[in-house]
PDB file of N, CA and C in Angstrom:
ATOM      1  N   UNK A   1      98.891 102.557 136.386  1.00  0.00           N
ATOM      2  CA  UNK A   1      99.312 102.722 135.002  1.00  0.00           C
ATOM      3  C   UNK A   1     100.827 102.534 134.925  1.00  0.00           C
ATOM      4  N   UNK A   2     101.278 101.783 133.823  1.00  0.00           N
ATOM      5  CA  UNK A   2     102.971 101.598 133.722  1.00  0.00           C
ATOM      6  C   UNK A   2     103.204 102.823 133.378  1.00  0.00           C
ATOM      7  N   UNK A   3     104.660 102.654 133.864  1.00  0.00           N
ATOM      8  CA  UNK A   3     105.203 104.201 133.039  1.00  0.00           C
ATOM      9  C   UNK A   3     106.139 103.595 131.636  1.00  0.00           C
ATOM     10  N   UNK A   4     106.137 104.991 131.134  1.00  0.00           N
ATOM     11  CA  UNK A   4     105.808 104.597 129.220  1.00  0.00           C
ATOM     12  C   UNK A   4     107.436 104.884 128.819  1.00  0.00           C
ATOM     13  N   UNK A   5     108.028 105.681 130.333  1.00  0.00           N
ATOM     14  CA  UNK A   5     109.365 105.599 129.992  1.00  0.00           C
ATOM     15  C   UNK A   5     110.388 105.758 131.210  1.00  0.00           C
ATOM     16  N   UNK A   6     111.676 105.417 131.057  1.00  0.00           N
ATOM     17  CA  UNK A   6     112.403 105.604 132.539  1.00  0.00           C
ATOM     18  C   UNK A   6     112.918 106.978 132.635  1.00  0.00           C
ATOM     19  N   UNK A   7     112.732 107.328 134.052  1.00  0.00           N
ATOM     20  CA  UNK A   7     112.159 108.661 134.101  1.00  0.00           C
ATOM     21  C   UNK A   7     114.510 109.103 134.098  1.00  0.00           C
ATOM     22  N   UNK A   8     115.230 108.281 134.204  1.00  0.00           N
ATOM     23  CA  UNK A   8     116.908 108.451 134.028  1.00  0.00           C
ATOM     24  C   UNK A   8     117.276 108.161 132.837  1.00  0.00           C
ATOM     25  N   UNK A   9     116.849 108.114 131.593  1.00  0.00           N
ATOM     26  CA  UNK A   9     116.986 107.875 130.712  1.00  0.00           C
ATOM     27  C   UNK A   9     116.831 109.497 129.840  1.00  0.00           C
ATOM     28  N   UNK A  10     117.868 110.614 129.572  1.00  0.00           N
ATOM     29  CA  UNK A  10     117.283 111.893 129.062  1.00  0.00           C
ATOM     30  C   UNK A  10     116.928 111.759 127.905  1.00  0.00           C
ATOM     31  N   UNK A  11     115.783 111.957 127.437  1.00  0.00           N
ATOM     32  CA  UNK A  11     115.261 112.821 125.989  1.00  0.00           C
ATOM     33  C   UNK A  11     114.503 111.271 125.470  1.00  0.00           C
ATOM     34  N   UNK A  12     114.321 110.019 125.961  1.00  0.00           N
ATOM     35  CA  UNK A  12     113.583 109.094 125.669  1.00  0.00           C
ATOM     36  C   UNK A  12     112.131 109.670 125.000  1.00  0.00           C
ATOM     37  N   UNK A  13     111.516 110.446 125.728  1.00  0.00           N
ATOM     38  CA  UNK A  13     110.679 110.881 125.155  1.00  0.00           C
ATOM     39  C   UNK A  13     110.439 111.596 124.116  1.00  0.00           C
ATOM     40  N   UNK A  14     111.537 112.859 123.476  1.00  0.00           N
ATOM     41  CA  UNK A  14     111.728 113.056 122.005  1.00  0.00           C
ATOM     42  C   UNK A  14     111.889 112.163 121.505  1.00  0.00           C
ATOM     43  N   UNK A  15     112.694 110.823 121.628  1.00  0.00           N
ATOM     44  CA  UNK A  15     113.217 110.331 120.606  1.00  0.00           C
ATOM     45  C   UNK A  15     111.775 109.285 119.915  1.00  0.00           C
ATOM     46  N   UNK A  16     110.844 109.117 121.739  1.00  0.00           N
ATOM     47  CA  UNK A  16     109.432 108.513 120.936  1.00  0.00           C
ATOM     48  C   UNK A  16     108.812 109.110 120.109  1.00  0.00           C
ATOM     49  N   UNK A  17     108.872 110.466 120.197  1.00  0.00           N
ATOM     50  CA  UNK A  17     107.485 111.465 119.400  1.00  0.00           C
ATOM     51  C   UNK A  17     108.566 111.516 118.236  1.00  0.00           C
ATOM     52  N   UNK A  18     109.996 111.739 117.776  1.00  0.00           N
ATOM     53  CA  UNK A  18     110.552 111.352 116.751  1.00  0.00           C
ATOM     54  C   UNK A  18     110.006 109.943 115.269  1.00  0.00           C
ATOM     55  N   UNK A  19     110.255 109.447 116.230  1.00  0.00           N
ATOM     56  CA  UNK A  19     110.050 107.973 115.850  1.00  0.00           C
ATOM     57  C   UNK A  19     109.245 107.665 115.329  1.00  0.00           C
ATOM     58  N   UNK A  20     107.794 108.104 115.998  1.00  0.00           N
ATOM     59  CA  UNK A  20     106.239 108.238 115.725  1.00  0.00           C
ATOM     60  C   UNK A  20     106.267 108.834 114.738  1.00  0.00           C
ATOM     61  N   UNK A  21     106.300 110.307 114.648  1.00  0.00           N
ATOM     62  CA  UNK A  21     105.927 111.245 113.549  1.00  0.00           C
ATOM     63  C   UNK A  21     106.953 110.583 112.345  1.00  0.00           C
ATOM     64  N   UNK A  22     108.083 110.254 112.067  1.00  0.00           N
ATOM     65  CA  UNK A  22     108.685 109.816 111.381  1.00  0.00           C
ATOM     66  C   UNK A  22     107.914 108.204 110.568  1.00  0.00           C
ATOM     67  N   UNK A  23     107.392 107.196 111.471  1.00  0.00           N
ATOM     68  CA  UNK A  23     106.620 106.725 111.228  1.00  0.00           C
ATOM     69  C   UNK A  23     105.140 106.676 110.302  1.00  0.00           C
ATOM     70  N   UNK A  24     104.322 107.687 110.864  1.00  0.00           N
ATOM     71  CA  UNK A  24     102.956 108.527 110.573  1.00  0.00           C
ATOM     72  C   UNK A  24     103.979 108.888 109.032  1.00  0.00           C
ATOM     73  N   UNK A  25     105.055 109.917 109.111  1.00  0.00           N
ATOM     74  CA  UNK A  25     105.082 110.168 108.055  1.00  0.00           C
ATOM     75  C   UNK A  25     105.028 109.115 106.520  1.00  0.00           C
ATOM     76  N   UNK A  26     105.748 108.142 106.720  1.00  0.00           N
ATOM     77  CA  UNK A  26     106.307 107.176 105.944  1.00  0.00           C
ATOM     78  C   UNK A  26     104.704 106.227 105.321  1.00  0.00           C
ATOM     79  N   UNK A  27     103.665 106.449 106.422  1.00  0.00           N
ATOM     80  CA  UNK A  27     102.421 105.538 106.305  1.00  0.00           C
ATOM     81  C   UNK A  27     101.789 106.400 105.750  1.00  0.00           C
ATOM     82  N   UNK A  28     101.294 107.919 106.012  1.00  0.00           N
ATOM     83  CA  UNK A  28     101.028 108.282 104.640  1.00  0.00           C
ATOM     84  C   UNK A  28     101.034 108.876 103.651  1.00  0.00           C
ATOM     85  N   UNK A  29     102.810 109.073 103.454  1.00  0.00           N
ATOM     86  CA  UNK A  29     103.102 108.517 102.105  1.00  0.00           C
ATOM     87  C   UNK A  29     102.853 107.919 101.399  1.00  0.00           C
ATOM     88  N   UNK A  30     102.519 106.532 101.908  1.00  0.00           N
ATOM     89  CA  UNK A  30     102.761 105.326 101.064  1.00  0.00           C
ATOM     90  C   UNK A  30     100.810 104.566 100.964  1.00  0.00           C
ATOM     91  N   UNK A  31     100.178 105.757 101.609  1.00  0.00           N
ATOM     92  CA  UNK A  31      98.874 106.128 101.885  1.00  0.00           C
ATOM     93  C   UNK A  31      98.012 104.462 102.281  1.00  0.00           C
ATOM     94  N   UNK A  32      98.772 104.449 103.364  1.00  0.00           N
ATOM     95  CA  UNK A  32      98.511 103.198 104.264  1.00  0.00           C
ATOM     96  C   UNK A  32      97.554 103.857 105.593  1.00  0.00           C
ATOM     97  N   UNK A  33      96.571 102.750 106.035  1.00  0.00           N
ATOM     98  CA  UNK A  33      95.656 103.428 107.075  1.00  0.00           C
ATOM     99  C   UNK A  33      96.448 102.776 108.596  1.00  0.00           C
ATOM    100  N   UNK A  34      95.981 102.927 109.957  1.00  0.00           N
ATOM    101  CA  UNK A  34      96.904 102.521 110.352  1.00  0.00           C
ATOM    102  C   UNK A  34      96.447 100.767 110.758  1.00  0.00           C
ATOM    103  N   UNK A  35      95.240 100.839 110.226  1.00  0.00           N
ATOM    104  CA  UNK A  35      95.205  99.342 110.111  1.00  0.00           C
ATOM    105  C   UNK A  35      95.913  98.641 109.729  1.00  0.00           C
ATOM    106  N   UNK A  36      95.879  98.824 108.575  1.00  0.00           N
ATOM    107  CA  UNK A  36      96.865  98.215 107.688  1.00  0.00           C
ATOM    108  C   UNK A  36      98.549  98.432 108.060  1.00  0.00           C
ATOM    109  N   UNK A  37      98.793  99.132 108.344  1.00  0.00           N
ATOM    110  CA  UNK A  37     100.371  99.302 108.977  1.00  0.00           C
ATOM    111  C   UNK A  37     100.640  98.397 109.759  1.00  0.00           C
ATOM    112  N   UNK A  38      99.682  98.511 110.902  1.00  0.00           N
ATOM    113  CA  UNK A  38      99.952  96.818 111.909  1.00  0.00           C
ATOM    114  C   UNK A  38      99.481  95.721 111.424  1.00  0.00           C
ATOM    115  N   UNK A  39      98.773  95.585 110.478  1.00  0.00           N
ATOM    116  CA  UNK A  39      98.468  94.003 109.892  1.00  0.00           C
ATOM    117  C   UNK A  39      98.316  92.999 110.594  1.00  0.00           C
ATOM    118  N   UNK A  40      98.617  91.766 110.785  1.00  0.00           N
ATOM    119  CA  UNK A  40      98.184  91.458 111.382  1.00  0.00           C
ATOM    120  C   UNK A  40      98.890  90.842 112.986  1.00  0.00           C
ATOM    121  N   UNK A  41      99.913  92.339 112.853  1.00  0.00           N
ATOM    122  CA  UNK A  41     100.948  91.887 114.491  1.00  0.00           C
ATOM    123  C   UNK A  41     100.035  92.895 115.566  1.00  0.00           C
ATOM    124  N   UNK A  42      99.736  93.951 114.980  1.00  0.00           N
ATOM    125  CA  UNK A  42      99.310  95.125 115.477  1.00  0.00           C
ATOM    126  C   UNK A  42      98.063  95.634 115.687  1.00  0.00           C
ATOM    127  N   UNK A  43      97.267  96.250 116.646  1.00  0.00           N
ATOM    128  CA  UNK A  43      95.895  96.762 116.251  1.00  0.00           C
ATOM    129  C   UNK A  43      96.004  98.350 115.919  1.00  0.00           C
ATOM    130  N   UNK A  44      95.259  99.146 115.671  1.00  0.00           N
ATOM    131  CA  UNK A  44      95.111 100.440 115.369  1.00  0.00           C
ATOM    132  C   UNK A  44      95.577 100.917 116.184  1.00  0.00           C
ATOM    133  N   UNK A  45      95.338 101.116 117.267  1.00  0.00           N
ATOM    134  CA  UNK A  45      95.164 101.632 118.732  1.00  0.00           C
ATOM    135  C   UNK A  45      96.854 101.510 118.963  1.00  0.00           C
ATOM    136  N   UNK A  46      97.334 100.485 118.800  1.00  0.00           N
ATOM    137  CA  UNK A  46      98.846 100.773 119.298  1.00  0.00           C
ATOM    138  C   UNK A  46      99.541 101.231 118.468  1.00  0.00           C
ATOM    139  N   UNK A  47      99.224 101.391 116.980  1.00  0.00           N
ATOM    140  CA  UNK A  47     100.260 102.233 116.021  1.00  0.00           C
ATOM    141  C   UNK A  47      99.942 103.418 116.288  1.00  0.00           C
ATOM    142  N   UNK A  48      98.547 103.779 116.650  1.00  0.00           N
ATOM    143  CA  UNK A  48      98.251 105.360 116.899  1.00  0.00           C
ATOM    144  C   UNK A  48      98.781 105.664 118.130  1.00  0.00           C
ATOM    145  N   UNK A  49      99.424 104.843 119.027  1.00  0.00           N
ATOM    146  CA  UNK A  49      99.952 105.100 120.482  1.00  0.00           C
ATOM    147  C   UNK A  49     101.129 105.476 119.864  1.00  0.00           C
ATOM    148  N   UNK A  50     102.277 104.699 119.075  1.00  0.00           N
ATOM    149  CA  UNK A  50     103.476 104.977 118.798  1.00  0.00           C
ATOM    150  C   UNK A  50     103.474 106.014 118.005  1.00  0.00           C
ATOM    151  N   UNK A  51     102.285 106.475 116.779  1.00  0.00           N
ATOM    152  CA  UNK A  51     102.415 107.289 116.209  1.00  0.00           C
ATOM    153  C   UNK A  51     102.436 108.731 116.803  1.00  0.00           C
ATOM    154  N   UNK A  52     101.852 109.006 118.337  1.00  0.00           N
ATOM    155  CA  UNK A  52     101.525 109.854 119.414  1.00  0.00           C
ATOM    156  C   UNK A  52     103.091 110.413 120.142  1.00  0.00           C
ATOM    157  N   UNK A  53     103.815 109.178 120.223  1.00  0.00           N
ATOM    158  CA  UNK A  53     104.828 109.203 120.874  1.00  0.00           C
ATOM    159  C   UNK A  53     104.183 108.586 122.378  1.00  0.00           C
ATOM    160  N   UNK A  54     102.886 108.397 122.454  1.00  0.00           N
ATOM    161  CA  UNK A  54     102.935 107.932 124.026  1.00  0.00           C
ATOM    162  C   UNK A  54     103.121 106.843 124.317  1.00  0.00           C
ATOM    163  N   UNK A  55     103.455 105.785 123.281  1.00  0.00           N
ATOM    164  CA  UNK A  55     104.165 104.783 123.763  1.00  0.00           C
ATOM    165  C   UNK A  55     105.741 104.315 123.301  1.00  0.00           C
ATOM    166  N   UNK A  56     106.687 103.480 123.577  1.00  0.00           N
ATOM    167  CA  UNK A  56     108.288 103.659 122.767  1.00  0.00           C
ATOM    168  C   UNK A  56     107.242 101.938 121.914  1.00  0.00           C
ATOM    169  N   UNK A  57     107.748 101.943 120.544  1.00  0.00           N
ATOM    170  CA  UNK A  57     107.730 100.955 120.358  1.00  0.00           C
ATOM    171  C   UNK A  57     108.512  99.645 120.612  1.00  0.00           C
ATOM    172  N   UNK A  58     109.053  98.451 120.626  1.00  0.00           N
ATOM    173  CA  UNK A  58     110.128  98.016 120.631  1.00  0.00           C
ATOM    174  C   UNK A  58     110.791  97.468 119.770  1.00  0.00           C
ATOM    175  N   UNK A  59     111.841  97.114 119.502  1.00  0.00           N
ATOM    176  CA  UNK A  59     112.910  96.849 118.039  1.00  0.00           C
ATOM    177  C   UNK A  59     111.978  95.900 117.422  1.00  0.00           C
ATOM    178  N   UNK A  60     111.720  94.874 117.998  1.00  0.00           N
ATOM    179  CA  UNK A  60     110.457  93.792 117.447  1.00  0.00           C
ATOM    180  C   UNK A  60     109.707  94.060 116.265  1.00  0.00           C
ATOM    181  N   UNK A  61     108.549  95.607 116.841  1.00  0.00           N
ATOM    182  CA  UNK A  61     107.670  95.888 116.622  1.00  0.00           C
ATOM    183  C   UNK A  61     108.460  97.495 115.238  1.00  0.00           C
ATOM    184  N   UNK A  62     109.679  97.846 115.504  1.00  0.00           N
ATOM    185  CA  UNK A  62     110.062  98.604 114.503  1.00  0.00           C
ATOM    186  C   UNK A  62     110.521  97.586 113.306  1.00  0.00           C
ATOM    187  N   UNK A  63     111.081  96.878 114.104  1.00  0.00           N
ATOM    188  CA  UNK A  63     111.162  95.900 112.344  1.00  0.00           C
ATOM    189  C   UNK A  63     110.085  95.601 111.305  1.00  0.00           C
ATOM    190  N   UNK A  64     109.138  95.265 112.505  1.00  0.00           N
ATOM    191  CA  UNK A  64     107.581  95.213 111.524  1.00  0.00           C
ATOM    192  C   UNK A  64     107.389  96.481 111.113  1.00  0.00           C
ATOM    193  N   UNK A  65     107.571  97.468 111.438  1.00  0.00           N
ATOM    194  CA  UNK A  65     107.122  98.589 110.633  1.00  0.00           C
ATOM    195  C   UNK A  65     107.708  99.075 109.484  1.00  0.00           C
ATOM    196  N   UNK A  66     108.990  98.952 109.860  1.00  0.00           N
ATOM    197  CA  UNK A  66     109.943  98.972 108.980  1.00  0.00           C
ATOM    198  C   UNK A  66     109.989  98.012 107.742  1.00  0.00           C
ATOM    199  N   UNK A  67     109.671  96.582 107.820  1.00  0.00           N
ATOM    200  CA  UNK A  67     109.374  95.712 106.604  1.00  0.00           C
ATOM    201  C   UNK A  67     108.175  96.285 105.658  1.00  0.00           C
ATOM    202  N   UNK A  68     107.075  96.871 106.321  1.00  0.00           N
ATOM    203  CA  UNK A  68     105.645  97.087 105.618  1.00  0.00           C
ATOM    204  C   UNK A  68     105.670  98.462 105.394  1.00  0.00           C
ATOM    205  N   UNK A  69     106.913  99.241 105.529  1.00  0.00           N
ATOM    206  CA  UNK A  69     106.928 101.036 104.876  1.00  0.00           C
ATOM    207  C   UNK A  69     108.506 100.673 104.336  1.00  0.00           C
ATOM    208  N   UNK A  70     108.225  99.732 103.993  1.00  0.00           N
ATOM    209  CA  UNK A  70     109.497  99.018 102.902  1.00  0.00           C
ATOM    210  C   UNK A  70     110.715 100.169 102.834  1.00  0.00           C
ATOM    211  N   UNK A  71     111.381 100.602 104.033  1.00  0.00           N
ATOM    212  CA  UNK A  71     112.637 101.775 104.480  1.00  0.00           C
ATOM    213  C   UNK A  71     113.483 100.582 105.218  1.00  0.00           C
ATOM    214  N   UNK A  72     114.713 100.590 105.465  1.00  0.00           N
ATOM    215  CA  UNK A  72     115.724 100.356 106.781  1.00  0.00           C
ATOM    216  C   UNK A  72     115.122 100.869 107.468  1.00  0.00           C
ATOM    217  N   UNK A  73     115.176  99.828 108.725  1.00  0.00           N
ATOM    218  CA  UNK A  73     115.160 100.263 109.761  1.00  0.00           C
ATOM    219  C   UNK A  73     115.124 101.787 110.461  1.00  0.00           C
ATOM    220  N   UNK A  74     116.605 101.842 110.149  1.00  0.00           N
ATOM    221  CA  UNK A  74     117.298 103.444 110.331  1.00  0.00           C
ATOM    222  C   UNK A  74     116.541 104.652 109.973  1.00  0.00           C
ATOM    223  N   UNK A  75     115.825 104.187 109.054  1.00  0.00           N
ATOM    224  CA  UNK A  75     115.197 105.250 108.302  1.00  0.00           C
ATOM    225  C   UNK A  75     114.159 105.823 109.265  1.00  0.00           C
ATOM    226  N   UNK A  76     113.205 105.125 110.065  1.00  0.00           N
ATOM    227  CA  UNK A  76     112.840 105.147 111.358  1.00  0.00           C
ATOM    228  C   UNK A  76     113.018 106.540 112.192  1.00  0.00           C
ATOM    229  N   UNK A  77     114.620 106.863 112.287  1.00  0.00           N
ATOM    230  CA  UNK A  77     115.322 107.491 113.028  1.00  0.00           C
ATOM    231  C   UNK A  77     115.409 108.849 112.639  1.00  0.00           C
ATOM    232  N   UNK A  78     115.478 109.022 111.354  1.00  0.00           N
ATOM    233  CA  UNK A  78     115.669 109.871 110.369  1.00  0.00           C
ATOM    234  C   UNK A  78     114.590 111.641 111.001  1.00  0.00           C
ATOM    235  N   UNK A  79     115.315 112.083 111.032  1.00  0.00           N
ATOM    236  CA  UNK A  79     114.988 113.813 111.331  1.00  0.00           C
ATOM    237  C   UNK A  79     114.865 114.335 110.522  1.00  0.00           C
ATOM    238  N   UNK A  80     113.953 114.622 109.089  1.00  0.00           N
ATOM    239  CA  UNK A  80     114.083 115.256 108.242  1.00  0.00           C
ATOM    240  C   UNK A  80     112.815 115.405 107.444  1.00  0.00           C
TER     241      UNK A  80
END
């Protein structure tokens, strides 16, 4: 199994389960399933991975999320 993060890198892993739940939040809001969130870059299974935090997404794949929960980017990041 890969590992999902570098183990010298501190707090990588909050900042995934951040990211995620911040994510989850924004989708349903905007009362999107997570099908539909990945459309057609994404399958279910990996937005519900990022939404978990058990996987990091990558900038790529936050831009797409970020275009289709129509926020900046940044917003992504957002603690609140």
């Amino acid at each position: 199994m890969p590992r999902r993060s570098h183990p010298r890198v501190p707090g990588q892993a909050k900042v995934r389960r951040l990211v995620g739940a911040r994510i989850r939040q924004l989708r349903t809001e905007r009362e999107l399933t997570q099908a539909e969130l990945g459309g057609r870059y994404f399958d279910r299974g990996y937005v519900s991975a990022v939404e978990v935090g058990r996987i990091a997404a990558s900038l790529g794949a936050l831009l797409q999320f970020s275009r289709k929960l129509e926020v900046p980017i940044g917003d992504l990041f957002r603690d609140d």
